[in-house]
Protein backbone atom coordinates (compact mmCIF):
# COMPACT_ATOMS: atom_id res chain seq x y z
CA UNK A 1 46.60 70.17 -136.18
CA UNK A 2 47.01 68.85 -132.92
CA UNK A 3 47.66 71.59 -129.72
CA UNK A 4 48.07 68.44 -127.53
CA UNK A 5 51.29 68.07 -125.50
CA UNK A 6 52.96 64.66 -125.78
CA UNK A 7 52.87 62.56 -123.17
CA UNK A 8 56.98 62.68 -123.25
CA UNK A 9 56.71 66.67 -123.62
CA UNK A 10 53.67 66.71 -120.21
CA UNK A 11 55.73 64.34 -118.16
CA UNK A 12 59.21 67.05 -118.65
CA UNK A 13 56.34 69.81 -118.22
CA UNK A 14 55.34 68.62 -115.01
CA UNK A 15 59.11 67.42 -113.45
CA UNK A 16 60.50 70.83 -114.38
CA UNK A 17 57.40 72.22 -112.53
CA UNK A 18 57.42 70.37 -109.33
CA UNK A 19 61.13 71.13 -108.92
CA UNK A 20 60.70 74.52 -109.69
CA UNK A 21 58.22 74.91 -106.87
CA UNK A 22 60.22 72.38 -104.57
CA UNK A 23 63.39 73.43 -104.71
CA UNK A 24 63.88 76.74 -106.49
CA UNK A 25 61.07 78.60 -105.17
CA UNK A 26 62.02 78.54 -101.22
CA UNK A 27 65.32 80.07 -102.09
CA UNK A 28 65.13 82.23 -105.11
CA UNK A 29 64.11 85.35 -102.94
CA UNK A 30 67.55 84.87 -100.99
CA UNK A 31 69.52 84.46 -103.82
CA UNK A 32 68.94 87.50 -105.03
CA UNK A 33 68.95 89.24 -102.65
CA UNK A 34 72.23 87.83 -101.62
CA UNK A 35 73.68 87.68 -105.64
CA UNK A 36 74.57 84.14 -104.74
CA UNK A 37 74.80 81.61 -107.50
CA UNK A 38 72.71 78.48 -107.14
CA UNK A 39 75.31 75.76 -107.37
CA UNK A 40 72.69 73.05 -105.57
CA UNK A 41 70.22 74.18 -107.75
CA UNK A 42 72.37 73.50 -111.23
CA UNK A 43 73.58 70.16 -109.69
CA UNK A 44 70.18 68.89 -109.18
CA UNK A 45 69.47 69.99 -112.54
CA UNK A 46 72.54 67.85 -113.90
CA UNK A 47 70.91 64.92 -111.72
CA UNK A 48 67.98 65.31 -113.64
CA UNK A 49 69.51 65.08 -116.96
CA UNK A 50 67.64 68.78 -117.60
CA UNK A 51 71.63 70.30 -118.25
CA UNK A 52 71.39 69.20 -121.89
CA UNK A 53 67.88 68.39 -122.74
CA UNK A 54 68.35 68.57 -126.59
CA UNK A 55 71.56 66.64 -127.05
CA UNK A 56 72.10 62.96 -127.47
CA UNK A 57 72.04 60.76 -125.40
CA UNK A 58 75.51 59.40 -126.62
CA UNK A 59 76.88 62.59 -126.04
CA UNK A 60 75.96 62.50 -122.16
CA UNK A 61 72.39 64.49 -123.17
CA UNK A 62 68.70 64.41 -122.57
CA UNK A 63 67.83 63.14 -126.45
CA UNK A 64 64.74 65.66 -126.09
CA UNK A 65 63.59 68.24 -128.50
CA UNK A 66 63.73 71.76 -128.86
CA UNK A 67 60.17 72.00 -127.17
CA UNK A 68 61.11 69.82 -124.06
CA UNK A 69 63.86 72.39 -123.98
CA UNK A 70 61.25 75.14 -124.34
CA UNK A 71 58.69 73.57 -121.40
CA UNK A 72 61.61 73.39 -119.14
CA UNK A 73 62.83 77.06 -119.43
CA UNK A 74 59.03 77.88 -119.26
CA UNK A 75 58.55 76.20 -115.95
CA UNK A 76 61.72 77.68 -114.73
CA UNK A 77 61.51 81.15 -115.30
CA UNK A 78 57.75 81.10 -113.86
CA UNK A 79 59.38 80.66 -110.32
CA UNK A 80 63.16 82.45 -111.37
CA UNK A 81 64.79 83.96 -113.92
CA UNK A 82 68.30 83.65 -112.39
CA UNK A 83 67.87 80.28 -112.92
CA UNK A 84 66.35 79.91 -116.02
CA UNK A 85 68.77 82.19 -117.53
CA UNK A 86 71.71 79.84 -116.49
CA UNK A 87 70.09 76.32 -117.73
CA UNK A 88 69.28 78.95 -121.22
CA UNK A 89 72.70 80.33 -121.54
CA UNK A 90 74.41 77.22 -121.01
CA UNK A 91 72.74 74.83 -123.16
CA UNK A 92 71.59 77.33 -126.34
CA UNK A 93 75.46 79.33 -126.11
CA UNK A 94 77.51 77.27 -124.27
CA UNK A 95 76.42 73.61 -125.17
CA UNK A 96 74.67 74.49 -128.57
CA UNK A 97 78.26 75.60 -130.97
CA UNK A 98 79.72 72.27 -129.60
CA UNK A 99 76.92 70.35 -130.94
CA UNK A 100 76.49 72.00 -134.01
CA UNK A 101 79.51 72.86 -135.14
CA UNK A 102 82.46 70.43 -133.41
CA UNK A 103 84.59 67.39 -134.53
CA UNK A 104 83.35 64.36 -133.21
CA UNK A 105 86.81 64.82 -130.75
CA UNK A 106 85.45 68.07 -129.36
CA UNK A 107 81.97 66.14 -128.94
CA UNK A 108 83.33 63.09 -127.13
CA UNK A 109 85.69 65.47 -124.72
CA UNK A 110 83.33 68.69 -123.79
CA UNK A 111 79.68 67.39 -124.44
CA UNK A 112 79.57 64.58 -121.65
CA UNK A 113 80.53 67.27 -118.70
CA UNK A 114 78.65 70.24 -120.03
CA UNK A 115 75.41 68.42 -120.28
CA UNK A 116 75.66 66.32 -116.57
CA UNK A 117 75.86 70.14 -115.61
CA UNK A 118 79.61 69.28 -113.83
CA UNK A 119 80.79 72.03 -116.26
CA UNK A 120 78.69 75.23 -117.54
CA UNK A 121 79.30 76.62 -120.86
CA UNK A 122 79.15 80.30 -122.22
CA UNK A 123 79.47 82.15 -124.96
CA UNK A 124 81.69 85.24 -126.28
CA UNK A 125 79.99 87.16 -128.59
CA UNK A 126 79.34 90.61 -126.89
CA UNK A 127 81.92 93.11 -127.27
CA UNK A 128 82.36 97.45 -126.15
CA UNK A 129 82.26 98.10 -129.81
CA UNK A 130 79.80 94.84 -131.10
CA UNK A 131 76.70 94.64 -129.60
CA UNK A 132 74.02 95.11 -132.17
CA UNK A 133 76.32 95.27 -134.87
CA UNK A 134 77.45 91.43 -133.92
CA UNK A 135 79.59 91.60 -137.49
CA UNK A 136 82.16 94.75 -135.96
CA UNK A 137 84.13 92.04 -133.34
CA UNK A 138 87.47 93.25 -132.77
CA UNK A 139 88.83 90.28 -131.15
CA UNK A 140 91.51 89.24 -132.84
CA UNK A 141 93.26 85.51 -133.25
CA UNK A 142 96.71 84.56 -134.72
CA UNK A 143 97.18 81.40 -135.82
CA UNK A 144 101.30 80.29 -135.84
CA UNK A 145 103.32 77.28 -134.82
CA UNK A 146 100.17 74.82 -133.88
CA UNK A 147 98.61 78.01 -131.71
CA UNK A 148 95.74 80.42 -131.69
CA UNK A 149 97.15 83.49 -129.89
CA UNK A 150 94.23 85.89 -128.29
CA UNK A 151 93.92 89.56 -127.71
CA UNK A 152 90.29 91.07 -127.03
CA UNK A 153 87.92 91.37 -124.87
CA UNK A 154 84.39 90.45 -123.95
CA UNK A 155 81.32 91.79 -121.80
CA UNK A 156 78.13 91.06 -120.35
CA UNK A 157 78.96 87.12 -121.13
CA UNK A 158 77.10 84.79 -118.45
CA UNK A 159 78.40 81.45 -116.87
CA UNK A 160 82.08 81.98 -117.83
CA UNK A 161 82.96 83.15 -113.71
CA UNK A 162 81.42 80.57 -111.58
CA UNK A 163 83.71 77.56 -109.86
CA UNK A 164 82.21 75.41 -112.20
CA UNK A 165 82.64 77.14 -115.71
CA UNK A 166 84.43 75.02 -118.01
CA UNK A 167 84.83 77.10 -121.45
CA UNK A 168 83.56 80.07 -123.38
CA UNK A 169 83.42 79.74 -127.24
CA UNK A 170 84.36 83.50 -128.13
CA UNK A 171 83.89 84.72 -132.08
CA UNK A 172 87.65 86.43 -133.20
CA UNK A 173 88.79 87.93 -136.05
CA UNK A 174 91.11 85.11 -137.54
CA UNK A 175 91.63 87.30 -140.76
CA UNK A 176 91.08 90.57 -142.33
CA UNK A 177 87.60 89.24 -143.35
CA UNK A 178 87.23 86.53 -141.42
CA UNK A 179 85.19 85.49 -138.03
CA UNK A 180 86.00 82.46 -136.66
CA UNK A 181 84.73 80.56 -132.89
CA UNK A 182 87.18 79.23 -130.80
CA UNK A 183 86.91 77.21 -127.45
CA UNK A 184 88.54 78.99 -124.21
CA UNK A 185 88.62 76.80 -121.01
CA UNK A 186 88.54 78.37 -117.95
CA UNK A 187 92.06 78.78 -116.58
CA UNK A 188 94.39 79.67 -119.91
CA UNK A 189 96.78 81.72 -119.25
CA UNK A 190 96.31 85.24 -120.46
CA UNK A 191 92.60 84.82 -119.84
CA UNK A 192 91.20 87.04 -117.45
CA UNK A 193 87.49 87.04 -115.83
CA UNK A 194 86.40 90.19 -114.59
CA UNK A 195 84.41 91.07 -111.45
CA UNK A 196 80.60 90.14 -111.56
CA UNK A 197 78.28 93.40 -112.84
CA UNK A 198 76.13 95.19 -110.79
CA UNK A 199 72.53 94.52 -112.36
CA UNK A 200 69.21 95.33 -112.28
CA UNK A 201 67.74 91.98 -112.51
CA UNK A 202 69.20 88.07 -112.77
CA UNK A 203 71.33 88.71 -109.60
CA UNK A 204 71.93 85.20 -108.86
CA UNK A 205 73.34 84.47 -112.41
CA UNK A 206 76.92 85.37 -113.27
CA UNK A 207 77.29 87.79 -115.80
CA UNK A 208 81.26 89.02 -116.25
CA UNK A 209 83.40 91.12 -118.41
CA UNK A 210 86.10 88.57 -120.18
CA UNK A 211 89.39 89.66 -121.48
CA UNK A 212 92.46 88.31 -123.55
CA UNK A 213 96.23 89.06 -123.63
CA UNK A 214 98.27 86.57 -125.27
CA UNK A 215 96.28 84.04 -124.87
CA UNK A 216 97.14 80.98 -126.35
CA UNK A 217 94.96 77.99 -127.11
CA UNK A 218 95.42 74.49 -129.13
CA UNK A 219 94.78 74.81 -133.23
CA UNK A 220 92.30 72.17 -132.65
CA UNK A 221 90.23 74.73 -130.64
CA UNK A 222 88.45 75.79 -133.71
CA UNK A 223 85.44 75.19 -134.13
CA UNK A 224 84.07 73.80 -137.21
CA UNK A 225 86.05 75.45 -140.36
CA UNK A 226 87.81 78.68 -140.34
CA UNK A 227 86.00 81.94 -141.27
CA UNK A 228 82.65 80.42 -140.85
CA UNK A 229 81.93 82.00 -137.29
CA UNK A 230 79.90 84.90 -138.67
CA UNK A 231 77.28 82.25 -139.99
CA UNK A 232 77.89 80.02 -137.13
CA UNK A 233 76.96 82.39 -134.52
CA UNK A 234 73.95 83.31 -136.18
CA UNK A 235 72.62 80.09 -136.09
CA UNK A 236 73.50 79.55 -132.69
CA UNK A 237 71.26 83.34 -131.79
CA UNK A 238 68.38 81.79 -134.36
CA UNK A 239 68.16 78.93 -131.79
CA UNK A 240 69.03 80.57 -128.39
CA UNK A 241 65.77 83.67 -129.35
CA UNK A 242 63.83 80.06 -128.59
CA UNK A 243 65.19 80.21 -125.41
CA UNK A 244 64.40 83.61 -124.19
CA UNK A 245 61.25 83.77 -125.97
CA UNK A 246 60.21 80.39 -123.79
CA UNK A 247 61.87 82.63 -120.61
CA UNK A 248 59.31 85.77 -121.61
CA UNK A 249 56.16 83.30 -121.85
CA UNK A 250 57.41 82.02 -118.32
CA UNK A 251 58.15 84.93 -116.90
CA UNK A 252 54.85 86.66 -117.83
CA UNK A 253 53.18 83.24 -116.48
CA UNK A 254 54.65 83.28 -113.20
CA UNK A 255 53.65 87.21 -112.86
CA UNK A 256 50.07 86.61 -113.49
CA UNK A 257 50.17 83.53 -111.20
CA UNK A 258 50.71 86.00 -108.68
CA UNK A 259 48.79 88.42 -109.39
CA UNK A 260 45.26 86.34 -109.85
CA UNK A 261 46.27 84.78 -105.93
CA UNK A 262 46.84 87.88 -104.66
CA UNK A 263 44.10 89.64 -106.10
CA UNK A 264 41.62 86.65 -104.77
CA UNK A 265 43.00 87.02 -101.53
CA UNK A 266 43.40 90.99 -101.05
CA UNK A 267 40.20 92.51 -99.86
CA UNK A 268 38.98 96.23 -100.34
CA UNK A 269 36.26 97.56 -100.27
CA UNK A 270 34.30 94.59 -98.40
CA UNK A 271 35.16 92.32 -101.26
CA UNK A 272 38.33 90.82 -103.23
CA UNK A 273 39.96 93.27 -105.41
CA UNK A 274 39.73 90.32 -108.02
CA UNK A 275 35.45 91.30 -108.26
CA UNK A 276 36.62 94.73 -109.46
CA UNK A 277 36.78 94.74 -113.25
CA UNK A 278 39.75 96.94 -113.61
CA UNK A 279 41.26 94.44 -112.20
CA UNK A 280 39.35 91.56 -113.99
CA UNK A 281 40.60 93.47 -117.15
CA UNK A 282 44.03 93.24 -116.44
CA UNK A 283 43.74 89.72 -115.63
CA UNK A 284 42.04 88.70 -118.64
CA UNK A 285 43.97 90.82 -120.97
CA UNK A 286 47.35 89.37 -119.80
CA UNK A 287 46.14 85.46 -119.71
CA UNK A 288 45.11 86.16 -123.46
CA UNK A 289 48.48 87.41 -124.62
CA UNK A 290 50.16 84.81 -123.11
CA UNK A 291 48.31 82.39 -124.55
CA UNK A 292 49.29 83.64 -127.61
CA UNK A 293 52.57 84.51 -126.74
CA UNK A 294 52.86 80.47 -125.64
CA UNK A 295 52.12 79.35 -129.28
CA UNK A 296 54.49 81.16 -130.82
CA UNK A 297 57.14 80.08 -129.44
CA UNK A 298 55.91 76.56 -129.46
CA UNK A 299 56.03 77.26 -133.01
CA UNK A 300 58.87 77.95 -133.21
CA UNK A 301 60.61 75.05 -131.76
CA UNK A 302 58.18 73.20 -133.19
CA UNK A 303 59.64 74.51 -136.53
CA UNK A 304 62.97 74.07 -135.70
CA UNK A 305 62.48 70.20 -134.54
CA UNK A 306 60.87 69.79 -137.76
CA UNK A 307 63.64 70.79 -139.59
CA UNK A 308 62.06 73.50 -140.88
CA UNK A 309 62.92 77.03 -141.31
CA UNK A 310 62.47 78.91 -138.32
CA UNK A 311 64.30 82.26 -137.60
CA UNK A 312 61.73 84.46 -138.48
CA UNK A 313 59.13 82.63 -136.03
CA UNK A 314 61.65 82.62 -133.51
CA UNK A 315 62.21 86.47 -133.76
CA UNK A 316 58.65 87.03 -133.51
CA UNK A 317 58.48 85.05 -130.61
CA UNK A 318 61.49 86.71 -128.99
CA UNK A 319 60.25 90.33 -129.95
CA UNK A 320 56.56 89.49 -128.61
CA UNK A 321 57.07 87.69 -125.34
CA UNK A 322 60.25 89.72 -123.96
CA UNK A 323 57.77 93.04 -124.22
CA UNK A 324 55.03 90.93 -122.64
CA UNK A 325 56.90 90.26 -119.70
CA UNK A 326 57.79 93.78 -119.09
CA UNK A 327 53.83 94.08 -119.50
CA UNK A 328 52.79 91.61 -117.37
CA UNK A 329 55.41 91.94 -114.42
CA UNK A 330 54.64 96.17 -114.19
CA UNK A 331 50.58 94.65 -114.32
CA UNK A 332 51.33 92.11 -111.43
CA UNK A 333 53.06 95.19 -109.26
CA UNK A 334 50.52 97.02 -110.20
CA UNK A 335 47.65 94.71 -108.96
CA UNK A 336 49.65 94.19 -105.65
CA UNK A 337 49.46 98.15 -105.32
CA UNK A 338 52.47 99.11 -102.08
CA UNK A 339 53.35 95.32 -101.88
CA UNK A 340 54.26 94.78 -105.39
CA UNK A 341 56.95 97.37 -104.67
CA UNK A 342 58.69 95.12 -101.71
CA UNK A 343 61.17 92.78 -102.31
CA UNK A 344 59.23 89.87 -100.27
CA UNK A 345 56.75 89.63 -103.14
CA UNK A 346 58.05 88.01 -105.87
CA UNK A 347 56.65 90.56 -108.36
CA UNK A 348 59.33 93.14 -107.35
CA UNK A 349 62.21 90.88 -108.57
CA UNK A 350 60.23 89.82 -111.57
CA UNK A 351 60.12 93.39 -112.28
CA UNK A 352 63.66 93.57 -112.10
CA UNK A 353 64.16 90.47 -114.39
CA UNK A 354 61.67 91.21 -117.06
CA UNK A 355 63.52 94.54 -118.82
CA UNK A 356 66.66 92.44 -120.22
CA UNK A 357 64.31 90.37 -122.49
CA UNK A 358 64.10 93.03 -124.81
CA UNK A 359 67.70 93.76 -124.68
CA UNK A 360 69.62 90.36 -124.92
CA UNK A 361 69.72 87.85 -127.49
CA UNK A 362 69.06 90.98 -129.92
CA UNK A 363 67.22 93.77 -128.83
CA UNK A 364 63.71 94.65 -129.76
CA UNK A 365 64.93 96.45 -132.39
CA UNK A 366 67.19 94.01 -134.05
CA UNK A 367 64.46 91.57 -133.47
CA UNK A 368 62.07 94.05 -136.14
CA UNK A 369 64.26 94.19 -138.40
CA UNK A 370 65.22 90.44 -139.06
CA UNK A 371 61.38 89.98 -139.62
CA UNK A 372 61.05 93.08 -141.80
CA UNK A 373 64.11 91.70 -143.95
CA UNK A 374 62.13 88.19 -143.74
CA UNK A 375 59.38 89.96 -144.91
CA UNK A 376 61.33 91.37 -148.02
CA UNK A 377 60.87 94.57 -146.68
């Protein structure tokens, strides 16, 4: 059992790292506080190739693995979750169905743009009346005379708003008891994109309401056959918890980074608070958990680029990390004591940014009980 990184999976560690630092760190304070989307930032990433990581490279992609995938959203989300969420969203939602379940067509037309980041991808799933229960979509799509024709709506669905948004692959109801996924590009008539919610955290990424009157797309919009988008889209949430759980272990990362500095340099008491063991305790208890935290989900896309089964892991991993960065992040405010609770420090907005990962991509509670049923329970 090797716990070794590649050489490959260091050298992505590292890039990802030193851009983070260089380029998104000087700016992610503004963009939040401004809610402005980081367009440089995404093209950079496109430069890089980091836009579609675990995609061919005949299809425009990285040709890396699920863990190069995971290191990069790690690295990310240890400076900005804003960030990290729109690299996630866009290759696990957005990019992901494509690859997975497209004709070779579909691959060849929307797989070269989506991963050289020109064009971001999203994905539909979220509805008023579906959230947990994914299966209740009311959606609905009509296929007649060569056309699907739309009526539905959407919410809380990130990437679709932004100038550079190229589709959203929605799940509709294409039959009584049938789900299907169909491809939306940005700009069909009768498809509307609401104004950007008010959040608590991830104000730089765009997050939107999406709805649909009449709107009509091509038959060969499908994706993959029809009524197989109930299955589909669980696969595609098996693979994106990867994601997020690689987004918790970052985010808790990034929160003790901060912490341990400031506690080394913040003196009471005629010595650093970091001598104190209340706060040694807190420092040693959270490096632990992420530790721990860190394996799983390398386990999990370890797993999956094994070809192994690897849902349940990757719930695990999702359920344990998401709570640990709502750990760690109220620890780090905690540890900056007045400070933590101004915006300058990047605790408070890490704060912010931690409480969704236990709420999207399944929440906690979904999360338990797709291990208990793994579990036989």
């Amino acid at each position: 059992m090797d716990f070794d990184l590649s050489p490959d999976h260091e050298l992505i560690r590292r890039t990802v790292r030193e851009f983070a630092e260089g380029e998104v760190a000087p700016v992610a304070e503004v963009l939040d506080r401004t809610k402005s989307f980081p367009y440089e930032i995404v093209e950079k990433l496109g430069k890089l190739n980091l836009m579609g990581i675990p995609f061919p490279e005949e299809y425009g992609g990285g040709g890396g693995d699920t863990l190069a995938y995971a290191l990069a959203v790690e690295e990310l989300t240890r400076v900005d979750s804003s960030v990290a969420i729109t690299l996630c969203a866009h290759t696990s939602l957005g990019t992901q169905p494509i690859y997975l379940f497209g004709s070779e067509q579909q691959k060849r037309e929307w797989l070269p743009l989506l991963c050289s980041g020109e064009r971001l991808g999203a994905f539909g799933l979220t509805e008023p009346e579906a959230g947990s229960d994914a299966g209740n979509v009311r959606t609905r799509a009509q296929l007649k005379d060569g056309e699907w024709t739309i009526n539905g709506a959407k919410q809380f669905i990130t990437n679709a708003g932004t100038e550079i948004s190229g589709h959203v692959a929605i799940t509709a109801r294409t039959g009584a008891e049938e789900i299907s996924n169909l491809l939306v590009e940005k700009g069909t008539h009768g498809y509307d994109i609401g104004e950007p919610y008010r959040k608590m955290g991830w104000n730089a990424s765009d997050t939107r309401p999406l709805s649909f009157q009449d709107c009509r797309v091509p038959e060969e919009n499908l994706l993959g056959p029809r009524g197989a988008g109930f299955k589909q889209f669980l696969t595609v949430l098996d693979i994106g918890r990867i994601g997020v759980a690689a987004m918790g272990v970052g985010l808790a990362q990034g929160a003790l980074d901060e912490a341990l500095a400031y506690a080394k340099e913040r003196r009471a008491f005629g010595q650093p608070i970091s001598k104190f063991q209340a706060i040694q305790a807190k420092l040693a208890d959270l490096t632990t958990e992420i530790e721990a935290a860190r394996l799983l989900t390398y386990k999990a896309a370890w797993l999956k680029d094994e070809g192994r089964n690897f849902s349940l892991t990757a719930a695990q991993a999702k359920l344990k990390t998401g709570r640990l960065a709502v750990r760690a992040t109220e620890e780090a405010v905690q540890i900056h004591g007045g400070y933590g609770y101004i915006e300058e420090y990047p605790v408070c907005r890490f704060y912010r940014d931690a409480k969704i990962l236990t709420i999207g991509e399944g929440t906690d509670e979904v999360q338990q009980l797709v291990i208990a049923r793994a579990l036989g329970a």
